[in-house]
Protein backbone atom coordinates (compact mmCIF):
# COMPACT_ATOMS: atom_id res chain seq x y z
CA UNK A 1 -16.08 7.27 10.57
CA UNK A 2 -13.82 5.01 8.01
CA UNK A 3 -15.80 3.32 5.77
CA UNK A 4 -15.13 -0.69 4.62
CA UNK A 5 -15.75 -2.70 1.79
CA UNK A 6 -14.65 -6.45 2.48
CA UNK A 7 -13.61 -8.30 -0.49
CA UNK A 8 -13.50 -11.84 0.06
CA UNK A 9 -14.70 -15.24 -1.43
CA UNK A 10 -15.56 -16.89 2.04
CA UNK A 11 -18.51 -16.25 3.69
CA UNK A 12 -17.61 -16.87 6.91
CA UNK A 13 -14.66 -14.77 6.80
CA UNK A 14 -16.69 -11.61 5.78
CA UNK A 15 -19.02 -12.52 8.43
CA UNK A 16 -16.09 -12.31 10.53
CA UNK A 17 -14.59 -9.45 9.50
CA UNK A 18 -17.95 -7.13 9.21
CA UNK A 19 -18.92 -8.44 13.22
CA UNK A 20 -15.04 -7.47 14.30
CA UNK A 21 -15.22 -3.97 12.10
CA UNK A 22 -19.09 -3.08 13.10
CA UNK A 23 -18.51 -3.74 16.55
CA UNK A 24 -15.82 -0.54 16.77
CA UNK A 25 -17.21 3.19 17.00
CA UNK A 26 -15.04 4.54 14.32
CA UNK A 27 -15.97 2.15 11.47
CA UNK A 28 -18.96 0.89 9.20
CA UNK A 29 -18.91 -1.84 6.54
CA UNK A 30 -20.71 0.22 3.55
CA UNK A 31 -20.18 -3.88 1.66
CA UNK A 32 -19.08 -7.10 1.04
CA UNK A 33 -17.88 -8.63 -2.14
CA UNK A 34 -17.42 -12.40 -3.35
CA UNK A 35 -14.61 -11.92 -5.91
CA UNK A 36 -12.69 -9.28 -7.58
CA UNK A 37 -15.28 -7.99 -10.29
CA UNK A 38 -18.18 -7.43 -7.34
CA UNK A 39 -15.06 -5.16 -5.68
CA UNK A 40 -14.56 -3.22 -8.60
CA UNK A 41 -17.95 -2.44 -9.17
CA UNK A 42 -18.76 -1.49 -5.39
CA UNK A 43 -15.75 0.20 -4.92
CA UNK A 44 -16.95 2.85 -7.41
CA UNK A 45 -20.38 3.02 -6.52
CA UNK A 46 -20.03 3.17 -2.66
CA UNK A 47 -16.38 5.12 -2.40
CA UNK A 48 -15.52 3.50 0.92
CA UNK A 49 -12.38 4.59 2.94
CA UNK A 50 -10.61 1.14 2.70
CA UNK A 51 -11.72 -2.14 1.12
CA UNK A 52 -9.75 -5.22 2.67
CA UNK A 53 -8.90 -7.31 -0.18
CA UNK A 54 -8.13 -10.91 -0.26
CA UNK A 55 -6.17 -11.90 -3.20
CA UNK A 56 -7.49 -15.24 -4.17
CA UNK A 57 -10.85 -14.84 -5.09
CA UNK A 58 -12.55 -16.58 -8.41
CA UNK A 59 -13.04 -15.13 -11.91
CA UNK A 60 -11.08 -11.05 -10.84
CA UNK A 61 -8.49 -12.06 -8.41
CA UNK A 62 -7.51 -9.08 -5.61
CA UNK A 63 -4.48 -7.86 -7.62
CA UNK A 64 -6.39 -7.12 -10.92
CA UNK A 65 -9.07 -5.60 -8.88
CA UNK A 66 -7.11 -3.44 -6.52
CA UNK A 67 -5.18 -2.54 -9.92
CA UNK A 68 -8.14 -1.24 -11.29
CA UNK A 69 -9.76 0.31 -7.70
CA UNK A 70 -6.37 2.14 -7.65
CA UNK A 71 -6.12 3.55 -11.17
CA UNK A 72 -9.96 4.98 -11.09
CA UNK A 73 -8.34 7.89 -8.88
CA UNK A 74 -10.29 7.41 -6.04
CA UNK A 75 -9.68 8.49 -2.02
CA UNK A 76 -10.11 4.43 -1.74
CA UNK A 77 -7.02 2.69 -0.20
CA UNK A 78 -6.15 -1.23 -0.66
CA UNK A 79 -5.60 -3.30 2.63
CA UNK A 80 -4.50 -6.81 0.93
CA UNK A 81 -5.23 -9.77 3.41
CA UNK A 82 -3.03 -12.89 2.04
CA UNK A 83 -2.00 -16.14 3.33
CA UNK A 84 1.25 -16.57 5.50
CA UNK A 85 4.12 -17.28 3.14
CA UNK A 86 3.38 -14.41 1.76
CA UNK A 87 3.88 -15.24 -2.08
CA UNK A 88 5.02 -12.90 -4.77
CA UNK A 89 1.49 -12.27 -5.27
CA UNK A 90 1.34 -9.90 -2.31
CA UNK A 91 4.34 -8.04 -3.71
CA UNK A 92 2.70 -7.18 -7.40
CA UNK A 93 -0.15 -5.76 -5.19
CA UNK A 94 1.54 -3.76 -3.62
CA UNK A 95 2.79 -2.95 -7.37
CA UNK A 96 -0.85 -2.27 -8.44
CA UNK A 97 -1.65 0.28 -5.57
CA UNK A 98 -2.15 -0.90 -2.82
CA UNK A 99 -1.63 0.58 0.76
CA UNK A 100 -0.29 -2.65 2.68
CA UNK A 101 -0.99 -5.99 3.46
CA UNK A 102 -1.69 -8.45 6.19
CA UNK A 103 -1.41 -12.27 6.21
CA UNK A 104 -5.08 -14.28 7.04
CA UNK A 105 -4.72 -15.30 10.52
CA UNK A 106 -3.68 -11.94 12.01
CA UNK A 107 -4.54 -10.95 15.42
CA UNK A 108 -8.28 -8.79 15.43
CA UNK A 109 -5.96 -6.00 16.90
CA UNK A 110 -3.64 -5.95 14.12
CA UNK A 111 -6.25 -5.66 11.59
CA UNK A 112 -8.14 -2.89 12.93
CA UNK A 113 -4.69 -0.97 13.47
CA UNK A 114 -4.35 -1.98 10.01
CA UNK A 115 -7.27 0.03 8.36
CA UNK A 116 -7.00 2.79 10.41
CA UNK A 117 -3.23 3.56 9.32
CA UNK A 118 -4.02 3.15 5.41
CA UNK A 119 -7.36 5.22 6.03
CA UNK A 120 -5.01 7.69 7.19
CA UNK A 121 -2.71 7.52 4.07
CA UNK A 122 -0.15 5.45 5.98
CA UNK A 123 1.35 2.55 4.83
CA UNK A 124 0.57 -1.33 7.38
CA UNK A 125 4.23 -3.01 6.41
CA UNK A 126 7.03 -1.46 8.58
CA UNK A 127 9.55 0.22 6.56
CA UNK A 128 12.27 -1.88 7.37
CA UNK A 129 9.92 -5.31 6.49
CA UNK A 130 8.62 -3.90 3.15
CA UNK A 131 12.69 -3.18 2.52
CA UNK A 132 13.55 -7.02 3.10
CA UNK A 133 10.53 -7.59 1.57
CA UNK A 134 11.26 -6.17 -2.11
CA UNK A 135 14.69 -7.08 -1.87
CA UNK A 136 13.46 -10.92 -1.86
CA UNK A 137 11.18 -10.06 -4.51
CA UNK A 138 11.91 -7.69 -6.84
CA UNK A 139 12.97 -9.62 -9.13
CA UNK A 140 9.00 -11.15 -9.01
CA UNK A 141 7.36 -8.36 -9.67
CA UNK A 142 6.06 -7.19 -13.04
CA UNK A 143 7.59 -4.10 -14.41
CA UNK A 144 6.69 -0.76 -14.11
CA UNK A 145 5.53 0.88 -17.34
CA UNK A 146 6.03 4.34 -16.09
CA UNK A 147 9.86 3.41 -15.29
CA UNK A 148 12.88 4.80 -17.34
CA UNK A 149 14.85 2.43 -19.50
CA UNK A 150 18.08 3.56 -17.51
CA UNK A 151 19.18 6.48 -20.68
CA UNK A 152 17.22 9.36 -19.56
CA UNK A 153 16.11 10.33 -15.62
CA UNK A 154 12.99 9.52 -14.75
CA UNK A 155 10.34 11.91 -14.62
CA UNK A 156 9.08 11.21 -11.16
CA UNK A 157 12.38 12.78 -9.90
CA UNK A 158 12.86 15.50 -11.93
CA UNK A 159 10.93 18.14 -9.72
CA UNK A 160 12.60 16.80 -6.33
CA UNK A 161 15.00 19.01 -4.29
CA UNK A 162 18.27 17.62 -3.53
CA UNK A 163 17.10 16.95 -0.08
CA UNK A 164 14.06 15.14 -1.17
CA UNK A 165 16.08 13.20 -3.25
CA UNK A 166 18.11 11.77 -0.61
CA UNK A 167 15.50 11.44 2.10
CA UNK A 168 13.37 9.17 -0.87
CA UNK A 169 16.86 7.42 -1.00
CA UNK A 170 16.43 6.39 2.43
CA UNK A 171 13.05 5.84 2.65
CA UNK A 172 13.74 3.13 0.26
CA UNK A 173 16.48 1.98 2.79
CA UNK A 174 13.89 1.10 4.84
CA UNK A 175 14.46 4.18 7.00
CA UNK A 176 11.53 4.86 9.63
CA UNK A 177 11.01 9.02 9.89
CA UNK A 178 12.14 9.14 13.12
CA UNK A 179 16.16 7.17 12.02
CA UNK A 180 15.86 9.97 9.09
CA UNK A 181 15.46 12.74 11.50
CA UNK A 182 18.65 11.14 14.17
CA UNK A 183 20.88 10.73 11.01
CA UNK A 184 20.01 13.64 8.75
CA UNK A 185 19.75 16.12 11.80
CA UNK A 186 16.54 17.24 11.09
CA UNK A 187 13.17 17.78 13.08
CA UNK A 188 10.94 14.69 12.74
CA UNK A 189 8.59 17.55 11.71
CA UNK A 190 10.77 18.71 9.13
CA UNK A 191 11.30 14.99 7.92
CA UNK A 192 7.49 14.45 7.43
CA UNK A 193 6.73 18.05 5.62
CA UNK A 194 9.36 16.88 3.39
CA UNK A 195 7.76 12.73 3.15
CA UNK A 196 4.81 14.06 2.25
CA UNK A 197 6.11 16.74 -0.23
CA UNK A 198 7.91 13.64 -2.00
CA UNK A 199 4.39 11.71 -1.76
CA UNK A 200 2.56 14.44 -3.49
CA UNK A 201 5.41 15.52 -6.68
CA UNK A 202 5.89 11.84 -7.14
CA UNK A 203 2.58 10.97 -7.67
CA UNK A 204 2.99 7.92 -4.64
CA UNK A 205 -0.37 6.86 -2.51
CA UNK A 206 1.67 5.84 0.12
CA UNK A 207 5.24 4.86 2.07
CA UNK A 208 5.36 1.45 0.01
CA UNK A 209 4.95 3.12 -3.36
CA UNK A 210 7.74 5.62 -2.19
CA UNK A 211 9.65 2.14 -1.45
CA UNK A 212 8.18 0.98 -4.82
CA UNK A 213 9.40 3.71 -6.82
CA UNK A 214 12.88 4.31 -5.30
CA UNK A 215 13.35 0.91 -6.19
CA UNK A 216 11.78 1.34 -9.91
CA UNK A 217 14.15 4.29 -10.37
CA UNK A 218 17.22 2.44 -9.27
CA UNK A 219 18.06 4.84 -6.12
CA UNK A 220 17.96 1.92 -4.01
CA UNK A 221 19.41 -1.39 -5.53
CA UNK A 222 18.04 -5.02 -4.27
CA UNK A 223 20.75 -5.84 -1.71
């Protein structure tokens, strides 16, 4: 059963979401919060699965509070809900931790399929649309403080095999596991042993902070 905490400023929009979420078998809204601070403090007492965040909400907006959801080293996992011109704003939360976003008006289908891949660990944004993503926004998003200043390699990499190297390369090419396997002439088994040995030495939640971080480490340049 994946647990939900909604985090959003409108009623009727939590109403919403809780009678879409309780009415399937394999999830339970364990909350609902009216702004970023009620998140926070829910988040840690209640440990849910996933809390869908919105990112305007008054006083804590989303992106503060899914930074600090994120950096409390929970299991939780950030689903960002934004509007539809997606503004840089959904970009630096996907900087602070979170697993994916959505834009408001998405189809009930899409949302549901969106929990249940970041409950899983996956990431909702298609590699190829978080690489065209980043590329239009790089430039928007607040630094990384755990980055290298270009002198020295970054740590991050350090303990990555050759191989790993170059598949995190591609990964932040926007490469789906199955074009890595084709190309590298590996087993898409292979391929995700290896995605999620790069997840775990890295220190990445997901696929976008793979993205994230092959970006902040300047194996993949904004094109």
């Amino acid at each position: 059963m994946t647990t939900v905490l909604i985090a959003d400023d409108q009623p009727l929009q939590r109403f919403g979401s809780r009678m879409l979420l309780e009415s399937q078998d394999d999830m339970t809204v364990v909350g609902e919060a009216a702004n970023g601070s009620e998140a926070v403090r829910m988040a840690a007492e209640l440990h849910p699965d996933v809390v869908v965040m919105d990112i305007r909400m008054p006083g804590l907006d989303g992106i503060e509070a899914t930074r600090r959801i994120t950096a409390a080293g929970d299991r939780t996992r950030i689903l960002i809900v934004t509007t539809f011109d997606l503004d840089e704003y959904a970009y630096a939360g996907l900087r602070a931790g979170a697993s994916g976003f959505l834009v408001k008006d998405a189809q009930p289908e899409e949302l549901l399929a969106g929990i249940r891949a970041v409950a899983t660990g996956d990431a909702v944004v298609a590699p190829s649309l978080t690489r065209r993503l980043l590329d239009a926004y790089v430039h928007h998003l607040p630094a990384d403080p755990t980055a290298q200043d270009g002198t020295s390699e970054d740590a991050r990499l350090t303990s990555l095999t050759d191989r790993e190297r170059e598949i995190l390369t591609v990964i932040g090419q926007g490469w789906t596991n199955t074009e890595i396997a084709t190309r590298l002439h590996l087993a898409e088994s292979t391929v995700k042993t290896h995605v999620g040995r790069i997840l775990a030495k890295t220190g990445s939640r997901d696929r976008i902070q793979a993205v994230i971080l092959a970006y902040d480490t300047k194996l993949v340049q904004p094109s």
